[in-house]
N, C-alpha and C. Protein backbone atom coordinates (compact mmCIF):
# COMPACT_ATOMS: atom_id res chain seq x y z
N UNK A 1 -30.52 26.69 19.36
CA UNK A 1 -29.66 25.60 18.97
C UNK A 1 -30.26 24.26 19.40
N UNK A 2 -30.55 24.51 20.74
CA UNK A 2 -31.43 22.62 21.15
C UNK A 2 -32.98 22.84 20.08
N UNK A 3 -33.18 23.12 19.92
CA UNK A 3 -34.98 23.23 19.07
C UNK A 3 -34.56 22.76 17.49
N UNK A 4 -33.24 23.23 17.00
CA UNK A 4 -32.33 23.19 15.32
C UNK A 4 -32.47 21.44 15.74
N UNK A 5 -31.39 21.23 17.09
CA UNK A 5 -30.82 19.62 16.90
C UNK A 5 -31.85 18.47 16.92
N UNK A 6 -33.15 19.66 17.89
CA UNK A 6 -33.95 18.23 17.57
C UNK A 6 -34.72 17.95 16.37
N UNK A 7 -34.90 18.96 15.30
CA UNK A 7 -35.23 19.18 13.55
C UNK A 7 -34.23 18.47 13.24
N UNK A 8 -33.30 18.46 13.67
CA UNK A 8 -32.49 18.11 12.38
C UNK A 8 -32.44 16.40 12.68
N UNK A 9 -32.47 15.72 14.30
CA UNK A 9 -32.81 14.37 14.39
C UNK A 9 -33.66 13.63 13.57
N UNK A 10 -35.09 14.50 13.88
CA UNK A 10 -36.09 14.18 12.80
C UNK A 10 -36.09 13.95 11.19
N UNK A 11 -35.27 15.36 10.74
CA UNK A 11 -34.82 15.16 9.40
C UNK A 11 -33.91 13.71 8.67
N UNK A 12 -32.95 13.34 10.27
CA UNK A 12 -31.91 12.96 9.89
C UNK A 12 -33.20 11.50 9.55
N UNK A 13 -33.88 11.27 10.67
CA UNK A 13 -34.47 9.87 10.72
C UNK A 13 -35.25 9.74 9.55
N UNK A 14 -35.81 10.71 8.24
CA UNK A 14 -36.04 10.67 7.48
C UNK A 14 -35.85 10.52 5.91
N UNK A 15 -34.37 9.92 6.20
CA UNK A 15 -33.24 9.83 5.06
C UNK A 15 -32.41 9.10 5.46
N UNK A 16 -32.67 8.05 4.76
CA UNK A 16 -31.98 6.73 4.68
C UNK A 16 -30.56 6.99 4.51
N UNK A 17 -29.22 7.26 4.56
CA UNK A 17 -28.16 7.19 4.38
C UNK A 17 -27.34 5.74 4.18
N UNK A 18 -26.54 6.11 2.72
CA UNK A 18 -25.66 4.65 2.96
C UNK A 18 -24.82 5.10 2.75
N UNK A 19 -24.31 6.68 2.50
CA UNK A 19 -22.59 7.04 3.43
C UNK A 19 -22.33 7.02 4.60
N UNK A 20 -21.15 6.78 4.39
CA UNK A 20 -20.38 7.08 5.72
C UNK A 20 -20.31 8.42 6.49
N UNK A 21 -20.85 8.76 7.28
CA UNK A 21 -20.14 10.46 7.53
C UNK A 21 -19.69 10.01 9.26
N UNK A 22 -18.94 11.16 9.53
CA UNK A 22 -18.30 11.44 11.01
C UNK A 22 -19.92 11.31 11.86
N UNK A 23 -21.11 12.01 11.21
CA UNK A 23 -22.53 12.16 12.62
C UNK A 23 -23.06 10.78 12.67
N UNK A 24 -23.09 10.54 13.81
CA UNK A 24 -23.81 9.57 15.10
C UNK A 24 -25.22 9.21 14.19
N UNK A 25 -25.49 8.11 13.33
CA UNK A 25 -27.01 7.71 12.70
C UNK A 25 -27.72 7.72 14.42
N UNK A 26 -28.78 8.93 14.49
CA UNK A 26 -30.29 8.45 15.01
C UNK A 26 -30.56 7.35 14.80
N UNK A 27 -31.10 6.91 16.05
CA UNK A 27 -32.15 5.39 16.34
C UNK A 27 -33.83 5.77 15.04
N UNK A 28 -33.38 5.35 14.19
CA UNK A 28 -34.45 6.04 12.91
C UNK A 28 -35.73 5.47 13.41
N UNK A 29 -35.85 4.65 13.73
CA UNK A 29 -37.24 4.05 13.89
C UNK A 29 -37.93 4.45 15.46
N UNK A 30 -37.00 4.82 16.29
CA UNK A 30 -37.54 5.48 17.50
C UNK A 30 -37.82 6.86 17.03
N UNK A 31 -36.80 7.35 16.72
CA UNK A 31 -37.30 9.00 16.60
C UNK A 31 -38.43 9.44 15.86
N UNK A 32 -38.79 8.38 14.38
CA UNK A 32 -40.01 8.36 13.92
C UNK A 32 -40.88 8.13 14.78
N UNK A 33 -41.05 7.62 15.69
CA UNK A 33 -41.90 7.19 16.68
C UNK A 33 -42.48 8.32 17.35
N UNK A 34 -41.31 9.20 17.50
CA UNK A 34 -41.39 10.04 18.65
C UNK A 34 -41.84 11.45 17.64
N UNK A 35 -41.67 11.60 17.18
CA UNK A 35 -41.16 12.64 15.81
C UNK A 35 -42.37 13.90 16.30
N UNK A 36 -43.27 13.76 16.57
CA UNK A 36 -44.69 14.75 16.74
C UNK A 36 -44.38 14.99 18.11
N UNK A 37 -43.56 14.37 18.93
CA UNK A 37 -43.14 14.99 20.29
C UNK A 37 -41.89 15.76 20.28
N UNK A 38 -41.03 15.05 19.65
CA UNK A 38 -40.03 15.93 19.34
C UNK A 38 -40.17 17.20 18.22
N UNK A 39 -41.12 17.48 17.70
CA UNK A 39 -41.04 18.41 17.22
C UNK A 39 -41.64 19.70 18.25
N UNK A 40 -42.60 18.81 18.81
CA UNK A 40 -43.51 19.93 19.55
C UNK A 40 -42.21 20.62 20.97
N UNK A 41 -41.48 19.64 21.31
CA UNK A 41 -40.64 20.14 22.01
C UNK A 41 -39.54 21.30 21.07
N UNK A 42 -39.39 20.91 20.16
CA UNK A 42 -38.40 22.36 18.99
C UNK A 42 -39.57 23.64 19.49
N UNK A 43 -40.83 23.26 19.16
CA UNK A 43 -41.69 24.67 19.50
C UNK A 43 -41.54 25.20 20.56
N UNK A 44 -41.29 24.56 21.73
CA UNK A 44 -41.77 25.12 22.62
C UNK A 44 -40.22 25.55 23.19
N UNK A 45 -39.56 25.23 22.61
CA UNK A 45 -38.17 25.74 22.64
C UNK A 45 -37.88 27.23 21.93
N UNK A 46 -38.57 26.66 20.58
CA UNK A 46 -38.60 28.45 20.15
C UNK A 46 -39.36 29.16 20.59
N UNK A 47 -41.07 29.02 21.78
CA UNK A 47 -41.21 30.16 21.77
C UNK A 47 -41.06 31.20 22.61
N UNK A 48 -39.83 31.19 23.11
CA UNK A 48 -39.46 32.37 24.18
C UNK A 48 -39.99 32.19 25.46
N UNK A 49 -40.70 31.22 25.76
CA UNK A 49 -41.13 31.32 27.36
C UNK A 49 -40.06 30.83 28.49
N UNK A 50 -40.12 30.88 29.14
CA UNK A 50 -39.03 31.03 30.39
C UNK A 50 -39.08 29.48 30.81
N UNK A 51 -38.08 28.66 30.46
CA UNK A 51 -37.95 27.11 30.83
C UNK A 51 -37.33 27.04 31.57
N UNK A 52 -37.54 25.96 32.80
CA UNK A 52 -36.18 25.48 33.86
C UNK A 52 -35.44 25.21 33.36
N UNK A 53 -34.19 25.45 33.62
CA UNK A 53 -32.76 25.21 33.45
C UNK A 53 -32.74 23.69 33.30
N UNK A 54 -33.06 22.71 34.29
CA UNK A 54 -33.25 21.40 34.64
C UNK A 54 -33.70 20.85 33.32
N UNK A 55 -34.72 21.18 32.57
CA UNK A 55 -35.31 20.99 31.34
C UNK A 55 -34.39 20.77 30.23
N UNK A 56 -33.67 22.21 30.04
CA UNK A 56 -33.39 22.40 29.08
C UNK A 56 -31.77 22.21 29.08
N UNK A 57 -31.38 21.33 29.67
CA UNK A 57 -29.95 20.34 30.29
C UNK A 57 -30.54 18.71 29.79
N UNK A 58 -31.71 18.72 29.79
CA UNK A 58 -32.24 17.59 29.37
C UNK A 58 -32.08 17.59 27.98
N UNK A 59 -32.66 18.98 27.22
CA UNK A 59 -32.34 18.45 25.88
C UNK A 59 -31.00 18.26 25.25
N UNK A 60 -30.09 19.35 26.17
CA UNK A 60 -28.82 19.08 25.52
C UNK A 60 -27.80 18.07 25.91
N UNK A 61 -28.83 17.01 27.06
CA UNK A 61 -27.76 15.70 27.19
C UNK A 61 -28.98 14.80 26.03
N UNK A 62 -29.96 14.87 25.82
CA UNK A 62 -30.58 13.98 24.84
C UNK A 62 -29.95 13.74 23.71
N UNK A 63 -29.73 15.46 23.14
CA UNK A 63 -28.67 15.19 21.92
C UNK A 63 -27.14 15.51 22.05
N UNK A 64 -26.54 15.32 22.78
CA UNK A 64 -25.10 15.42 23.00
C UNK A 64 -24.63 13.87 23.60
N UNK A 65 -25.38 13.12 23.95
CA UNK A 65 -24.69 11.96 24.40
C UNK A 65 -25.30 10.94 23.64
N UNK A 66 -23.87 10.59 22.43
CA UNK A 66 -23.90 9.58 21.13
C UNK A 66 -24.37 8.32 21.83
N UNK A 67 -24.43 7.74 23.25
CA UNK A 67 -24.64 6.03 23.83
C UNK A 67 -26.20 6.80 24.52
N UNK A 68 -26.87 7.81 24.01
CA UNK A 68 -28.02 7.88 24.76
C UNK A 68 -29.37 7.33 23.82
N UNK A 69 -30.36 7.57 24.29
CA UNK A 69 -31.70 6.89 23.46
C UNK A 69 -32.06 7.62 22.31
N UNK A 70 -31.79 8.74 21.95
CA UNK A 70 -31.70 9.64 20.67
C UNK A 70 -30.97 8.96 19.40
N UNK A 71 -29.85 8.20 19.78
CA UNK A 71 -28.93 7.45 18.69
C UNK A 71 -28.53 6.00 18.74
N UNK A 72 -29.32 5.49 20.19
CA UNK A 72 -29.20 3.93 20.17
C UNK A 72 -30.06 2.97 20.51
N UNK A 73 -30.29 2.20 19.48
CA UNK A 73 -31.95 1.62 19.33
C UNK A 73 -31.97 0.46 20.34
N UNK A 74 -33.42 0.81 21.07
CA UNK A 74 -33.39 -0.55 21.79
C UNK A 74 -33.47 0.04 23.42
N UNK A 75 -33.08 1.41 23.46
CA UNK A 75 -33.11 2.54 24.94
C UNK A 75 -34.14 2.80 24.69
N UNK A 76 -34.60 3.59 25.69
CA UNK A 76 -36.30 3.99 25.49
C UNK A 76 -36.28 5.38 25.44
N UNK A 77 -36.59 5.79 24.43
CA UNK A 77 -36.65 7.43 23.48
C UNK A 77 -37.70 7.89 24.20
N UNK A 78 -38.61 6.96 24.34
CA UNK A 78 -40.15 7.77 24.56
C UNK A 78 -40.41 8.21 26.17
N UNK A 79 -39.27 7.30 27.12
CA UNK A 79 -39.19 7.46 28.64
C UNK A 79 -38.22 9.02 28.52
N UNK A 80 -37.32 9.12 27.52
CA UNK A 80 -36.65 10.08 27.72
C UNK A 80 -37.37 11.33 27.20
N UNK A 81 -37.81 11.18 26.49
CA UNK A 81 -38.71 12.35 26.10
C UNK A 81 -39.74 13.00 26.93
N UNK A 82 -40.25 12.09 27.51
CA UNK A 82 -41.12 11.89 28.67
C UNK A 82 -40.69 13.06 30.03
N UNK A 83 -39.37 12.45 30.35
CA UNK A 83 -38.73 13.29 31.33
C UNK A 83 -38.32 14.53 30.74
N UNK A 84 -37.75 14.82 29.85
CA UNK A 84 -37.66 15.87 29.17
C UNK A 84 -38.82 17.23 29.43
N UNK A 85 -40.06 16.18 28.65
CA UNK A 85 -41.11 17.50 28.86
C UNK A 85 -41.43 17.52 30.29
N UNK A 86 -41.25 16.45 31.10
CA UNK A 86 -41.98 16.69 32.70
C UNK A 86 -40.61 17.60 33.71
N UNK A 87 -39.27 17.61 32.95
CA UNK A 87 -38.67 18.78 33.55
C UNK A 87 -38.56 20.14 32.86
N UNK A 88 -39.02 20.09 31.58
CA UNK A 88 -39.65 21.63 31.16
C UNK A 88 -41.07 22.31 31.83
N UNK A 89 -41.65 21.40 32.41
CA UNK A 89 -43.04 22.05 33.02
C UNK A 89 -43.93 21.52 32.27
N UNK A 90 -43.78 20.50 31.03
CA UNK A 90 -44.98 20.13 30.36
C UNK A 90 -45.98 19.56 30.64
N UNK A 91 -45.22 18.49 31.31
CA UNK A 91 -46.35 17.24 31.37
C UNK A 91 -46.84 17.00 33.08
């Protein structure tokens, strides 16, 4: 499910929308930014290896909190991403 939300950020930042819907518009121009990190983090989400807990609380406050840098432009996506992979063991 966290590896889907961060595809589907990416997707979202790739389609301009001018409806209205109930979901939170992505910071489009950060997540493009980020887009080859955030994907590589979906991988390494799917491939079964054993992640800290600590990590992977990271991704699901990245995309669960609508006032965080995932959906509001101008926060720094790339510091959060950053921490993200350095509490999965990445970086």
């Amino acid at each position: 499910m966290l590896a889907s939300g961060l595809e589907q950020a990416v997707r979202d930042a790739h389609v301009q929308s001018g409806y209205f819907t109930s979901r939170i518009p992505v910071a489009r121009d950060r997540v493009l930014m980020c887009e080859p990190d955030l994907l590589a983090l979906a991988g390494v989400l799917r491939s079964g290896r054993d992640l800290p807990v600590d990590g992977l609380e990271a991704v699901h406050a990245l995309l669960t909190d609508g006032a965080g840098p995932l959906y509001i432009w101008g926060l720094d996506l790339p510091g959060a991403v950053a921490d993200v992979e350095r509490r999965l063991g990445l970086a």
